[in-house]
N, C-alpha and C. Protein backbone atom coordinates (compact mmCIF):
# COMPACT_ATOMS: atom_id res chain seq x y z
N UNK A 1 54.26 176.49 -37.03
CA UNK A 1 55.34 177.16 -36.31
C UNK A 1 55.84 178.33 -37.13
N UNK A 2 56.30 179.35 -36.73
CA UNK A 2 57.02 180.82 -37.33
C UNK A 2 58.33 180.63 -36.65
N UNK A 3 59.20 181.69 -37.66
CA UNK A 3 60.35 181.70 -37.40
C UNK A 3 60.40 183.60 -37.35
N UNK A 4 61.30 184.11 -36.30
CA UNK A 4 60.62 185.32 -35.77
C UNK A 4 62.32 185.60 -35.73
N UNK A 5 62.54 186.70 -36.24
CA UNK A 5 63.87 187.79 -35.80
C UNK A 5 63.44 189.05 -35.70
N UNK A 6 64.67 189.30 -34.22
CA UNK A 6 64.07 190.59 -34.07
C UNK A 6 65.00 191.18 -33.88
N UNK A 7 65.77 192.94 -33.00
CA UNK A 7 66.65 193.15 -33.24
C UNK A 7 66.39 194.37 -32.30
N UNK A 8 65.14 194.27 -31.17
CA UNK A 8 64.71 195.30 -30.11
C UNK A 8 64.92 194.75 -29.25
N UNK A 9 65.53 195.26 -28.42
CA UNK A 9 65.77 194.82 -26.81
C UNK A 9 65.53 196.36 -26.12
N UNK A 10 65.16 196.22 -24.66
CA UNK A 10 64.74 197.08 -24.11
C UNK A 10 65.27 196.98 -22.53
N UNK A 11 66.31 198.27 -22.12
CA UNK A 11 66.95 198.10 -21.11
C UNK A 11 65.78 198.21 -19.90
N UNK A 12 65.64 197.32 -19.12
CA UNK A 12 65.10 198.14 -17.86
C UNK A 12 66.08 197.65 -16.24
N UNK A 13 65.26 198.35 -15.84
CA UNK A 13 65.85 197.96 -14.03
C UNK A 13 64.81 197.35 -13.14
N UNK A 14 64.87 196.34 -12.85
CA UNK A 14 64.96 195.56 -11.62
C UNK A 14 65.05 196.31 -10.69
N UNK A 15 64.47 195.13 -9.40
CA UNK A 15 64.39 195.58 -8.14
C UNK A 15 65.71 195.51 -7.64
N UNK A 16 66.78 194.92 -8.10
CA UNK A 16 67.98 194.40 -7.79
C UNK A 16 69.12 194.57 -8.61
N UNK A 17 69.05 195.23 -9.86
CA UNK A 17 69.70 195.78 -11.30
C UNK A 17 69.42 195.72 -12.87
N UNK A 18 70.36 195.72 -13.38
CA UNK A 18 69.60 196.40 -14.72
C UNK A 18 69.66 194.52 -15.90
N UNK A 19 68.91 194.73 -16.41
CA UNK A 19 68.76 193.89 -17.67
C UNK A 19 68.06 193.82 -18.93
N UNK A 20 68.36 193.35 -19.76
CA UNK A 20 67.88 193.66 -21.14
C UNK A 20 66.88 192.62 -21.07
N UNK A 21 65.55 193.18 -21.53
CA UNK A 21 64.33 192.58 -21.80
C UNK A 21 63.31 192.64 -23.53
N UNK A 22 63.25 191.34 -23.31
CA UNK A 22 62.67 191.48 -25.06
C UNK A 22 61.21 190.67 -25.04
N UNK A 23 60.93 191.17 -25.83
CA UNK A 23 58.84 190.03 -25.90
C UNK A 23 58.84 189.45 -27.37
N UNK A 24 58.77 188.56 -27.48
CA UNK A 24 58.44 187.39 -28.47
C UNK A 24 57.31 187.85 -29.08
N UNK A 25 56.97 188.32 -30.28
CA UNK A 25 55.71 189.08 -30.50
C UNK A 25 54.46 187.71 -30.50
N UNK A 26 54.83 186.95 -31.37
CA UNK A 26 54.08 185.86 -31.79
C UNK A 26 53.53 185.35 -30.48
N UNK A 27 54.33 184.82 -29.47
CA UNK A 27 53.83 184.04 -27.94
C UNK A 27 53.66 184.92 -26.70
N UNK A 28 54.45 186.20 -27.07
CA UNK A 28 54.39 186.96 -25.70
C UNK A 28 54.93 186.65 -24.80
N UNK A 29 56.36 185.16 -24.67
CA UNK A 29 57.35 185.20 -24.33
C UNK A 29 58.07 186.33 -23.63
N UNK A 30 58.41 187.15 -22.78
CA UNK A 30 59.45 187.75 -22.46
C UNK A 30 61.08 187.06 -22.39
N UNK A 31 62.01 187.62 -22.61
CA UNK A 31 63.34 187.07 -22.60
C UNK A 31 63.67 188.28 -21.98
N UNK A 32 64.77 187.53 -20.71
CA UNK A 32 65.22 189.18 -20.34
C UNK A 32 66.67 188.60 -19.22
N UNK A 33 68.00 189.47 -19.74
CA UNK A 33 69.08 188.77 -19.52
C UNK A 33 69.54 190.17 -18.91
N UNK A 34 70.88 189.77 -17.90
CA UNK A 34 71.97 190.52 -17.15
C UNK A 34 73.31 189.60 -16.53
N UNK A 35 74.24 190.59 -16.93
CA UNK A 35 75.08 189.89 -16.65
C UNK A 35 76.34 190.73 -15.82
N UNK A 36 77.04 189.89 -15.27
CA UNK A 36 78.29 190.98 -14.69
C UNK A 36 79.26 192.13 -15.26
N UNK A 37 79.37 192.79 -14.59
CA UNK A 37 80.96 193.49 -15.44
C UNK A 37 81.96 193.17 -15.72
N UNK A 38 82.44 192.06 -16.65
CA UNK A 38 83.71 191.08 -16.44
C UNK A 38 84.62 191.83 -17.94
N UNK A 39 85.11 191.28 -18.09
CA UNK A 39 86.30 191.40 -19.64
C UNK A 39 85.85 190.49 -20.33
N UNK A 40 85.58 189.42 -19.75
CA UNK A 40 85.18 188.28 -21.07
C UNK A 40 85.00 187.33 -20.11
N UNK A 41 84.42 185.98 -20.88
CA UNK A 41 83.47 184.84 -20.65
C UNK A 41 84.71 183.45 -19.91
N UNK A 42 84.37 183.05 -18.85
CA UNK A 42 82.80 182.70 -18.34
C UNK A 42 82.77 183.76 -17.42
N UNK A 43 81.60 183.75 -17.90
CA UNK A 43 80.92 184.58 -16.65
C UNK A 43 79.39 183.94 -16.15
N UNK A 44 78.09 184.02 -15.17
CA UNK A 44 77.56 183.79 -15.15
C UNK A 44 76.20 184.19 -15.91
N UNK A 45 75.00 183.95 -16.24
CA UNK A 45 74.25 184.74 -16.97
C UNK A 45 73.13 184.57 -16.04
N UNK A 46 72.60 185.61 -15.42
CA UNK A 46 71.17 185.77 -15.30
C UNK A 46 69.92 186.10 -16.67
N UNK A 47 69.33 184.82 -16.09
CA UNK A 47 68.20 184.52 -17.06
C UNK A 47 66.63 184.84 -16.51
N UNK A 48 65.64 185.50 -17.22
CA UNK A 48 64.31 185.45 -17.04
C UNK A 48 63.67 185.31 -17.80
N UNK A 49 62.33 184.29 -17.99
CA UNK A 49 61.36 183.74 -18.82
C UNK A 49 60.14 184.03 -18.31
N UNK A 50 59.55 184.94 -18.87
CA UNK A 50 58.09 185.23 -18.52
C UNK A 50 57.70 184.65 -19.40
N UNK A 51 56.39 183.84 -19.43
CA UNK A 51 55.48 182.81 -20.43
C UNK A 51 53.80 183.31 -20.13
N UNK A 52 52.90 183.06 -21.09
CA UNK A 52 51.54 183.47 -21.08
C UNK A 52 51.47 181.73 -20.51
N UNK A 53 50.26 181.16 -19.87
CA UNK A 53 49.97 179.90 -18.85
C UNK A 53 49.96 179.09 -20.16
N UNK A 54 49.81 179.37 -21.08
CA UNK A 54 49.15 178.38 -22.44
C UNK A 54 50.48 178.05 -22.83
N UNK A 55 51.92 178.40 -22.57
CA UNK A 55 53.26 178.06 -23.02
C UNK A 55 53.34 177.30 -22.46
N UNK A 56 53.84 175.98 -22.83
CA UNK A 56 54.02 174.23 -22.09
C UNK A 56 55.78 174.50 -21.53
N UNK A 57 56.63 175.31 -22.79
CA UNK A 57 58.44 175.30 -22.34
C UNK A 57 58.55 176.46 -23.28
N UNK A 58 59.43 176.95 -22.44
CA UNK A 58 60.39 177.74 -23.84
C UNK A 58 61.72 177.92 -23.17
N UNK A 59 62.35 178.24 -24.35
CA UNK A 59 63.93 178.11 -24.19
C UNK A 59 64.74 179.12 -24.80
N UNK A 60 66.12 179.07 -24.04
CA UNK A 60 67.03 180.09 -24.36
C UNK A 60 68.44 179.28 -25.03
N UNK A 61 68.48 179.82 -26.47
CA UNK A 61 70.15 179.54 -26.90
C UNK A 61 70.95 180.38 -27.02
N UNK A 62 71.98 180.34 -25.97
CA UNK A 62 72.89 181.60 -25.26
C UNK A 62 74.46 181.81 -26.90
N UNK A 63 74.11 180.38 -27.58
CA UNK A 63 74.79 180.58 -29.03
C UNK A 63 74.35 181.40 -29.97
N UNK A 64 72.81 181.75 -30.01
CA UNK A 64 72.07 181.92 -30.93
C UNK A 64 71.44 180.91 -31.73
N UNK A 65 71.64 179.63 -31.67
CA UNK A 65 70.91 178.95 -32.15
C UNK A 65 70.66 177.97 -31.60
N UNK A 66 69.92 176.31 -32.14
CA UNK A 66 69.63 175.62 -31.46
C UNK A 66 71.09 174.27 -31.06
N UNK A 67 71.58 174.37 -32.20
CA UNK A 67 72.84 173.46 -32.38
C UNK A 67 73.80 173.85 -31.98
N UNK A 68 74.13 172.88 -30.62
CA UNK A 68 75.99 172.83 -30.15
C UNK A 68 75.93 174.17 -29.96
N UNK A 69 75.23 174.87 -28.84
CA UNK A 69 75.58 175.92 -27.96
C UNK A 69 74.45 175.63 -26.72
N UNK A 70 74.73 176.29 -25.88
CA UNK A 70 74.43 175.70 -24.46
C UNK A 70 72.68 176.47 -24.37
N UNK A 71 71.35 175.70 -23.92
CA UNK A 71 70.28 175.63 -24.14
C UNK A 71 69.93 175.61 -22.33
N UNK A 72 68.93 176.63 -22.08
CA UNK A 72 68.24 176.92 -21.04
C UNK A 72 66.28 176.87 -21.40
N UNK A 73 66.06 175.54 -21.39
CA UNK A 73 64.54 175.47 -21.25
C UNK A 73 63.61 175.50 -19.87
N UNK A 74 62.57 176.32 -19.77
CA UNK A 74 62.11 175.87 -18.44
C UNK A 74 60.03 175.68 -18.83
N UNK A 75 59.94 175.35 -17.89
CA UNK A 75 58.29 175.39 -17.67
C UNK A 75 57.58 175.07 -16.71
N UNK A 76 56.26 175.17 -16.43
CA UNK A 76 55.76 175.13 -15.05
C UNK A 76 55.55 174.02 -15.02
N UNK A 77 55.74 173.71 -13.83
CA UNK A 77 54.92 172.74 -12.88
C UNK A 77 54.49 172.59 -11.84
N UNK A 78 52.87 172.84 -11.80
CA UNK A 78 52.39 173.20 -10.29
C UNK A 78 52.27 174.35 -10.34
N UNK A 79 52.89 174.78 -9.06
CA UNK A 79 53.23 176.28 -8.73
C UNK A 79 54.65 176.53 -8.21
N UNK A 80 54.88 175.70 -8.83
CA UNK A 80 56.93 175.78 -9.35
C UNK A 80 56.77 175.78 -11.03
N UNK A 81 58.31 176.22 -10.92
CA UNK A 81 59.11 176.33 -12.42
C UNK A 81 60.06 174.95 -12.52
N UNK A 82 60.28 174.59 -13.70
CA UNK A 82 61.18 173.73 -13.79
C UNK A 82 62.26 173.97 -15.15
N UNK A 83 63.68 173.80 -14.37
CA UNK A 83 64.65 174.49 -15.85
C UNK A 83 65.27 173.15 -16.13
N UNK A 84 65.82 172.84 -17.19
CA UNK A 84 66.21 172.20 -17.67
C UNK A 84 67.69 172.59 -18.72
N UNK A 85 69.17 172.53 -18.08
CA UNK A 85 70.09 172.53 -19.52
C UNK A 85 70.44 171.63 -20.23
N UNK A 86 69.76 172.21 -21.41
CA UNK A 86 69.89 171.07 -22.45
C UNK A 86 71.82 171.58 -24.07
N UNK A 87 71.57 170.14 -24.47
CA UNK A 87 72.60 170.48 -25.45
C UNK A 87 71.91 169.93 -26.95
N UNK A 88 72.14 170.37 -28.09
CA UNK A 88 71.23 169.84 -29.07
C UNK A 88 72.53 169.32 -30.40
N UNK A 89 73.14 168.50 -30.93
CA UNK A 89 73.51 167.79 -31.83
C UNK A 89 73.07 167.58 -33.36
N UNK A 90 71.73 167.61 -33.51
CA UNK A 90 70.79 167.96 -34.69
C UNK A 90 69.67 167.66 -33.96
N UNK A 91 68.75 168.30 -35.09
CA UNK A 91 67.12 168.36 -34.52
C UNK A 91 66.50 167.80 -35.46
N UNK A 92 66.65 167.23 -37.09
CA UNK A 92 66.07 166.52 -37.72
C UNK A 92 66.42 165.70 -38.40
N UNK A 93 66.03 163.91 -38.63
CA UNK A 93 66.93 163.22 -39.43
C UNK A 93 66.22 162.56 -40.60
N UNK A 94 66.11 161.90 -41.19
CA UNK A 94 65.72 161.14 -42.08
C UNK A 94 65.17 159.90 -41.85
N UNK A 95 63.08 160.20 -41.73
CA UNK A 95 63.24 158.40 -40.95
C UNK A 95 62.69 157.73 -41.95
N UNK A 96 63.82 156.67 -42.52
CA UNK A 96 63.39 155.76 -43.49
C UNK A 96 62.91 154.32 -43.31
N UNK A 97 62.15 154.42 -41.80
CA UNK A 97 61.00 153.43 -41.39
C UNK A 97 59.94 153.71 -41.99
N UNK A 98 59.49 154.97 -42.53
CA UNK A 98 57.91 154.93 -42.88
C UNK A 98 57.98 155.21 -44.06
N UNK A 99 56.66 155.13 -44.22
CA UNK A 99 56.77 155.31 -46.17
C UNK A 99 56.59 156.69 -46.40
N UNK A 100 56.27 157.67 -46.06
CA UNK A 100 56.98 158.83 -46.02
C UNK A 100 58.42 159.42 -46.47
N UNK A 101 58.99 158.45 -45.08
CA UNK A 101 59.81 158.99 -44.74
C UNK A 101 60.21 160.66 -44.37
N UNK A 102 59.49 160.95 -43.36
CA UNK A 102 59.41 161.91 -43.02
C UNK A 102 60.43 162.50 -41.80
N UNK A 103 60.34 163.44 -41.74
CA UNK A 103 61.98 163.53 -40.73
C UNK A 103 61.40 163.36 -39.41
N UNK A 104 62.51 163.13 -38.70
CA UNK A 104 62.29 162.72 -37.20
C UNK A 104 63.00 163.39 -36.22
N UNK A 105 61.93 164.43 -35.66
CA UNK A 105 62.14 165.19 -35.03
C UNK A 105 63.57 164.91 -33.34
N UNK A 106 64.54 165.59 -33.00
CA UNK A 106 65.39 164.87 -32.19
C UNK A 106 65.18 166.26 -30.96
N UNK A 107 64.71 165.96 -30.15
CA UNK A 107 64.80 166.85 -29.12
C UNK A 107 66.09 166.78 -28.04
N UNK A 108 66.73 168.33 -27.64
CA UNK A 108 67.95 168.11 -27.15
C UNK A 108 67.93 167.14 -25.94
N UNK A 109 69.33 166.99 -25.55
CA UNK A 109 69.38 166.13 -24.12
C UNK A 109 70.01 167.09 -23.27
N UNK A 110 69.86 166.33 -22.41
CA UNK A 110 70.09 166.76 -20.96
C UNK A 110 71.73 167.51 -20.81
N UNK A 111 72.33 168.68 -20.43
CA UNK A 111 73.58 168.63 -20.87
C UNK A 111 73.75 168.95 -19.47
N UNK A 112 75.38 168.47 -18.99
CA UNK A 112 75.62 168.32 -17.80
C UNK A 112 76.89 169.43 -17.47
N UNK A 113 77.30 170.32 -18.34
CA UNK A 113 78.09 171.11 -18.39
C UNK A 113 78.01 172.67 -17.36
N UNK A 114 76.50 172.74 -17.80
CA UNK A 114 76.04 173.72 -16.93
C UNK A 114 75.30 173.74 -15.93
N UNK A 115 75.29 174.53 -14.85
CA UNK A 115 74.20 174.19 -13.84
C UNK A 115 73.11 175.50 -13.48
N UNK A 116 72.01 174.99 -13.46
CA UNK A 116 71.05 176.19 -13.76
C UNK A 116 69.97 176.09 -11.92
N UNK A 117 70.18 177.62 -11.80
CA UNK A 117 69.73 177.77 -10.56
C UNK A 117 68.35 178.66 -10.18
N UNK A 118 67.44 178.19 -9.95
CA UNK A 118 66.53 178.56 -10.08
C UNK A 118 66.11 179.25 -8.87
N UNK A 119 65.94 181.07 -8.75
CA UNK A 119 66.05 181.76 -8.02
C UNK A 119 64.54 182.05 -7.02
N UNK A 120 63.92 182.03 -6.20
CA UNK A 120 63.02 182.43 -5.59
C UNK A 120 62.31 183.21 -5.87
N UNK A 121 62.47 183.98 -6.48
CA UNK A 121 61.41 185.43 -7.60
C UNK A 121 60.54 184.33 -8.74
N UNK A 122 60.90 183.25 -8.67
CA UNK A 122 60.32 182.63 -9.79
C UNK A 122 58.82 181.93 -9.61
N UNK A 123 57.53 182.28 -10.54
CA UNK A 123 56.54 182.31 -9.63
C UNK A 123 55.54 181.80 -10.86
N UNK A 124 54.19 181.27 -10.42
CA UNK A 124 53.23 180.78 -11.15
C UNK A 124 51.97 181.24 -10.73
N UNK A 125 51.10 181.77 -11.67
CA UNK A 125 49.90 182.48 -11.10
C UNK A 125 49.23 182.07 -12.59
N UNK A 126 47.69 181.97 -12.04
CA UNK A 126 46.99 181.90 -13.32
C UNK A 126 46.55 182.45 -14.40
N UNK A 127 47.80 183.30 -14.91
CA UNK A 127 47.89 183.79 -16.18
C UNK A 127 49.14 183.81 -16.90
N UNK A 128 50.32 183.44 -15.96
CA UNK A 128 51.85 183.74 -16.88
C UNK A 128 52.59 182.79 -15.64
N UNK A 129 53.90 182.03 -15.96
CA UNK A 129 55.00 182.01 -15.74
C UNK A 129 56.08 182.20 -15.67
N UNK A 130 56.75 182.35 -14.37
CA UNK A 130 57.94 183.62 -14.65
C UNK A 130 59.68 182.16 -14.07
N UNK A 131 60.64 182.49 -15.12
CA UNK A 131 61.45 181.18 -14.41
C UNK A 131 62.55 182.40 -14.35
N UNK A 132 63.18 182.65 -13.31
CA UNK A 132 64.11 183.36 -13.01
C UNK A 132 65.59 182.53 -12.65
N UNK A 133 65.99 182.22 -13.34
CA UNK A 133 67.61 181.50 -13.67
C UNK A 133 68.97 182.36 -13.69
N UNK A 134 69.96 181.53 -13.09
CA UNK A 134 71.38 181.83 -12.91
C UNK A 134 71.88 180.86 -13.83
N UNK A 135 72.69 181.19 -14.97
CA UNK A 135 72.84 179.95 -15.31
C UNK A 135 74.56 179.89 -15.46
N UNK A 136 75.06 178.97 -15.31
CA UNK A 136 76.95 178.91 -14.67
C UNK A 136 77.18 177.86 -15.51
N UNK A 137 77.89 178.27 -16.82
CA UNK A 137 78.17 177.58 -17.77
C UNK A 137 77.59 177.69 -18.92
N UNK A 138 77.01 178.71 -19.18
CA UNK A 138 76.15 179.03 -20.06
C UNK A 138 76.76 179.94 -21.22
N UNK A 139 77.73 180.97 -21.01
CA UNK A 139 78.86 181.77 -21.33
C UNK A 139 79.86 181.42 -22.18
N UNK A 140 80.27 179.90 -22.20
CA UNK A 140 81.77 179.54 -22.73
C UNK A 140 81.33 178.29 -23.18
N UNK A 141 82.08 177.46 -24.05
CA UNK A 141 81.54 176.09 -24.54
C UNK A 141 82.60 176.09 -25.53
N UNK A 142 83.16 174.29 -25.31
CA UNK A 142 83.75 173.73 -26.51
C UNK A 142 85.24 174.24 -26.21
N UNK A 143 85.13 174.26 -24.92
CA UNK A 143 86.40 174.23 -23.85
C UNK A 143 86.98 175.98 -23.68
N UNK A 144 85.74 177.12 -24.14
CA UNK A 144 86.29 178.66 -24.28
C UNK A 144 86.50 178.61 -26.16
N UNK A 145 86.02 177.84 -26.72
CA UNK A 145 86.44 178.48 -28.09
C UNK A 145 85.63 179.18 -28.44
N UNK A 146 84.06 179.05 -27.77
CA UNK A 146 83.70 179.11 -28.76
C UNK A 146 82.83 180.27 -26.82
N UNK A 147 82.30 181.09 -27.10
CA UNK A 147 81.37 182.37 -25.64
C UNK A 147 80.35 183.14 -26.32
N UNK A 148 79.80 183.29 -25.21
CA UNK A 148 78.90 184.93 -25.30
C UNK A 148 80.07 185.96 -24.99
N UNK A 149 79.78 187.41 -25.41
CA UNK A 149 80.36 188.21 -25.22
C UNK A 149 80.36 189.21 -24.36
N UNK A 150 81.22 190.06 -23.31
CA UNK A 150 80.82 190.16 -22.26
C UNK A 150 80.46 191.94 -22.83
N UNK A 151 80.43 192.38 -24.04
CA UNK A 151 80.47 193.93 -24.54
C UNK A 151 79.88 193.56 -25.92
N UNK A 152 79.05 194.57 -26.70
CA UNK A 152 79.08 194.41 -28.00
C UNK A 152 77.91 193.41 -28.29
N UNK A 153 77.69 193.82 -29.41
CA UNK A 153 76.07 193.08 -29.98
C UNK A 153 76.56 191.53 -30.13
N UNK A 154 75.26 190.92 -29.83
CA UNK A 154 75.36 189.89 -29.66
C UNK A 154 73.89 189.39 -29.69
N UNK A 155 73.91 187.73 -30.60
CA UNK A 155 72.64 187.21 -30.53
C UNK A 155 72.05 185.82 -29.77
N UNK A 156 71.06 186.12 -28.94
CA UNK A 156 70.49 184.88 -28.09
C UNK A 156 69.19 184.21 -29.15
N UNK A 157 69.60 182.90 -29.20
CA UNK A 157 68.06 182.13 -29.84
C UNK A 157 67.06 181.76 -28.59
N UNK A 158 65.60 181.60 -29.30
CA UNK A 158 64.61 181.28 -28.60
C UNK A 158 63.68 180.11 -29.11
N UNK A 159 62.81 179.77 -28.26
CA UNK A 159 61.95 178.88 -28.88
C UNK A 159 60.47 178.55 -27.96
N UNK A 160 59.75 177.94 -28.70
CA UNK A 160 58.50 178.47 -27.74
C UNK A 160 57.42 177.01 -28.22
N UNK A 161 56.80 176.22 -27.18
CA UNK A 161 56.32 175.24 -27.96
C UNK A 161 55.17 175.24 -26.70
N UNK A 162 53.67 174.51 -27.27
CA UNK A 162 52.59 174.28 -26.39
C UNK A 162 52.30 173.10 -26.24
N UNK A 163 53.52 172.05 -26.74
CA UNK A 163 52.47 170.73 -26.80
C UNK A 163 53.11 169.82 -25.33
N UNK A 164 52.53 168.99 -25.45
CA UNK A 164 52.47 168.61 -23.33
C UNK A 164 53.99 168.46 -23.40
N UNK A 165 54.53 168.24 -22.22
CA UNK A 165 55.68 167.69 -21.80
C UNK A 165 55.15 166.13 -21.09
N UNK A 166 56.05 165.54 -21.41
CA UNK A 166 55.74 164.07 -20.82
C UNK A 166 56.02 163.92 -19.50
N UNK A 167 57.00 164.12 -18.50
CA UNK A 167 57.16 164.21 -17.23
C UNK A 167 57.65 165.48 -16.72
N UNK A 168 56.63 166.62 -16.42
CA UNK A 168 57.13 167.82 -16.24
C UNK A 168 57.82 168.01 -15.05
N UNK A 169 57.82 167.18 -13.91
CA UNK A 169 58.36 166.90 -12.76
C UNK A 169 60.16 166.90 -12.83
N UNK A 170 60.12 166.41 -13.96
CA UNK A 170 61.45 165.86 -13.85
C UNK A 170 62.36 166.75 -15.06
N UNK A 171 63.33 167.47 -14.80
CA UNK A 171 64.20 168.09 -16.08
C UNK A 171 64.60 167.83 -17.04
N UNK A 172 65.08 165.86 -16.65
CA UNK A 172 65.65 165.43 -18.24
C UNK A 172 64.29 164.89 -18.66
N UNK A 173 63.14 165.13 -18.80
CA UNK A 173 62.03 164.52 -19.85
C UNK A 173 62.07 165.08 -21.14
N UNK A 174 61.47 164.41 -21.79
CA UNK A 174 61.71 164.65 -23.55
C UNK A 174 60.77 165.56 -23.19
N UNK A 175 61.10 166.49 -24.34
CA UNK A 175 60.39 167.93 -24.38
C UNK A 175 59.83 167.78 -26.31
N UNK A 176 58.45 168.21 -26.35
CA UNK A 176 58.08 168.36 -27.88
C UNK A 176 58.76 169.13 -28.91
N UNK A 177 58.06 169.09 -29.60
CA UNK A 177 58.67 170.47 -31.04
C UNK A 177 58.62 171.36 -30.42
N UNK A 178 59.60 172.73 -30.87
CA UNK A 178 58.81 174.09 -30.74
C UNK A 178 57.89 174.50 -31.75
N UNK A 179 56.72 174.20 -31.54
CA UNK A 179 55.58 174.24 -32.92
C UNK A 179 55.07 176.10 -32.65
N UNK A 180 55.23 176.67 -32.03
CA UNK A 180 54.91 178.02 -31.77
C UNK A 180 55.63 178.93 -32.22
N UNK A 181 56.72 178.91 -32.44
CA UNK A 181 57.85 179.86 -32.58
C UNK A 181 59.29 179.82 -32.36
N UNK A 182 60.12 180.07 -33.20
CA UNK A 182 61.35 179.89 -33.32
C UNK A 182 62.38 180.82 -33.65
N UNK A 183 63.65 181.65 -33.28
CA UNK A 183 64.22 182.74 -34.06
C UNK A 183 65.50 183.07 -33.33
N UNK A 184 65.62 183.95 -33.19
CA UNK A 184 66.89 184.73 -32.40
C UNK A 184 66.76 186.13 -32.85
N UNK A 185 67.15 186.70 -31.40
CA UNK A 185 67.21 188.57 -31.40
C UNK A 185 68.22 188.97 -30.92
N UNK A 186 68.69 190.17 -31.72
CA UNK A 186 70.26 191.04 -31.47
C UNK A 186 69.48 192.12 -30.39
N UNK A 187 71.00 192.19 -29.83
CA UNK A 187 71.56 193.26 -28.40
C UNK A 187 72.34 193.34 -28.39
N UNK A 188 72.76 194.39 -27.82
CA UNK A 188 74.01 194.93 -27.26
C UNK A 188 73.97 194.59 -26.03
N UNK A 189 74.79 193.40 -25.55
CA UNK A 189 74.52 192.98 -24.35
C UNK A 189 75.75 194.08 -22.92
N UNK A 190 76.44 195.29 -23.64
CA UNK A 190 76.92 196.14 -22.97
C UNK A 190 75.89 196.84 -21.64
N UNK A 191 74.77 196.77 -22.12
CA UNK A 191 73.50 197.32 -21.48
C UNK A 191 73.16 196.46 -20.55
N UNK A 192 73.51 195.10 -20.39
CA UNK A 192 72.84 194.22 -19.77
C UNK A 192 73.71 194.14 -18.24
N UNK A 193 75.03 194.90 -18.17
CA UNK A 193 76.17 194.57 -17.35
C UNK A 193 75.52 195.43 -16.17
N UNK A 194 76.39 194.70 -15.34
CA UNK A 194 75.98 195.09 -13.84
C UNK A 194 77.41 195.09 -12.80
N UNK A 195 77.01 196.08 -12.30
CA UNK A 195 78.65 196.43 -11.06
C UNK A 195 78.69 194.78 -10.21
N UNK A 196 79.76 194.28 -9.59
CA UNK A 196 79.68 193.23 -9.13
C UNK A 196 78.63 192.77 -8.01
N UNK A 197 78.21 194.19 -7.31
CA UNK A 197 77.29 194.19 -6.33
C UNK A 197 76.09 194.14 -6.42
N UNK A 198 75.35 194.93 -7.97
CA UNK A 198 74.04 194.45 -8.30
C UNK A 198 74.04 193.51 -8.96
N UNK A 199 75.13 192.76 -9.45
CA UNK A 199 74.83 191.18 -10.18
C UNK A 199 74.59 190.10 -8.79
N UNK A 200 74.95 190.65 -7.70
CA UNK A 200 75.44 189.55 -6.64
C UNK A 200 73.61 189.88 -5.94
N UNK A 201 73.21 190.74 -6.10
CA UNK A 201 71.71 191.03 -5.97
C UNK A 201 70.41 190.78 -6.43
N UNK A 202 70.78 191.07 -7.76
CA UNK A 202 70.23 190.56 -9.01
C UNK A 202 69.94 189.03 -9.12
N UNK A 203 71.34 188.30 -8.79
CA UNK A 203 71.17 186.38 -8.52
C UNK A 203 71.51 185.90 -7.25
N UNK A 204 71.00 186.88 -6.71
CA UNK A 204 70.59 186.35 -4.78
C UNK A 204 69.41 186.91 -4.15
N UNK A 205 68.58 187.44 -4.78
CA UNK A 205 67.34 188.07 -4.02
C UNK A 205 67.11 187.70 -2.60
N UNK A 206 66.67 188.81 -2.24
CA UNK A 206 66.55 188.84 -0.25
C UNK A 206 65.40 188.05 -0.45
């Protein structure tokens, strides 16, 4: 696994408005976010995950990291997408069952705070997966103490893993390591804002 920072984001426009788009060099991941014109958080976040077919999940931490900030994983199944919000507590502990004792990997759970909406643009073809997400609750956490920012640089974590998922059908299934790649990238998420009418476009496609 690599651990990857980056610090390029790249504005473009949509068929429906503008959002900041970034590529994972290592997986070829795309990450690519927009959000409303508000003053501050909550607000909603439009999310997009483009994946090469060989990506099993990857995920978005709207904290910047993986711990105790609100987690958007998705991956295919079929010729659907499947998202999953997760919350993560720690990710490694001490297992002093084996003679090792080697750490024991804790994959997040299921978090029920946010609700993630998975938009119709979202599509599977045999070369990439694309998960196009609204995600409502994703913004604020730990009752508003703790947000994304609705102006001003700001950092989203990522993560990127190939190894199977155990019940891809289903959202709360345990999800593997991210053995592919791991990091977080700065933006100015000022770039990412949208008038109320292309955000309402942007996460309602005709």
């Amino acid at each position: 696994m690599r651990f990857s920072v980056s610090t390029v984001a790249l504005l473009a426009t949509v068929a429906n408005g503008s959002v900041l788009s970034w590529t994972e060099p290592v997986s070829g991941v795309q990450y690519s976010v927009g959000i409303p014109e508000v003053a501050a958080a909550p607000f909603d976040i439009y999310t997009s995950i483009v994946a090469p077919i060989d990506v099993t999940w990857a995920a978005v931490a709207y904290g910047g990291c993986m711990l105790r900030s609100p987690l958007l994983v998705a991956w295919p199944h079929g010729t659907n997408v499947v998202v999953s919000p997760r919350w993560a507590t720690k990710q490694f502990s001490l297992n002093l069952d084996t003679d090792d004792n080697k750490s024991a990997y804790h994959p997040p759970a299921l978090y029920n705070d946010t609700i993630a909406k998975v938009l119709k643009t979202s599509t599977v073809n045999a070369t990439h997966w694309k998960a196009d997400v609204v995600c409502c609750g994703c913004s604020s956490w730990f009752g508003g103490a703790a947000s994304v920012p609705a102006m001003g640089d700001t950092f989203f974590g990522y993560a990127v893993s190939n190894l199977s998922i155990a019940n891809p059908a289903s959202p709360s299934t345990s999800i593997g390591f991210h053995n592919v790649v791991k990091g977080h990238w700065e933006f100015n998420i000022t770039d990412a804002r949208n008038s109320a009418g292309d955000f309402s476009k942007l996460t309602m496609p005709i």
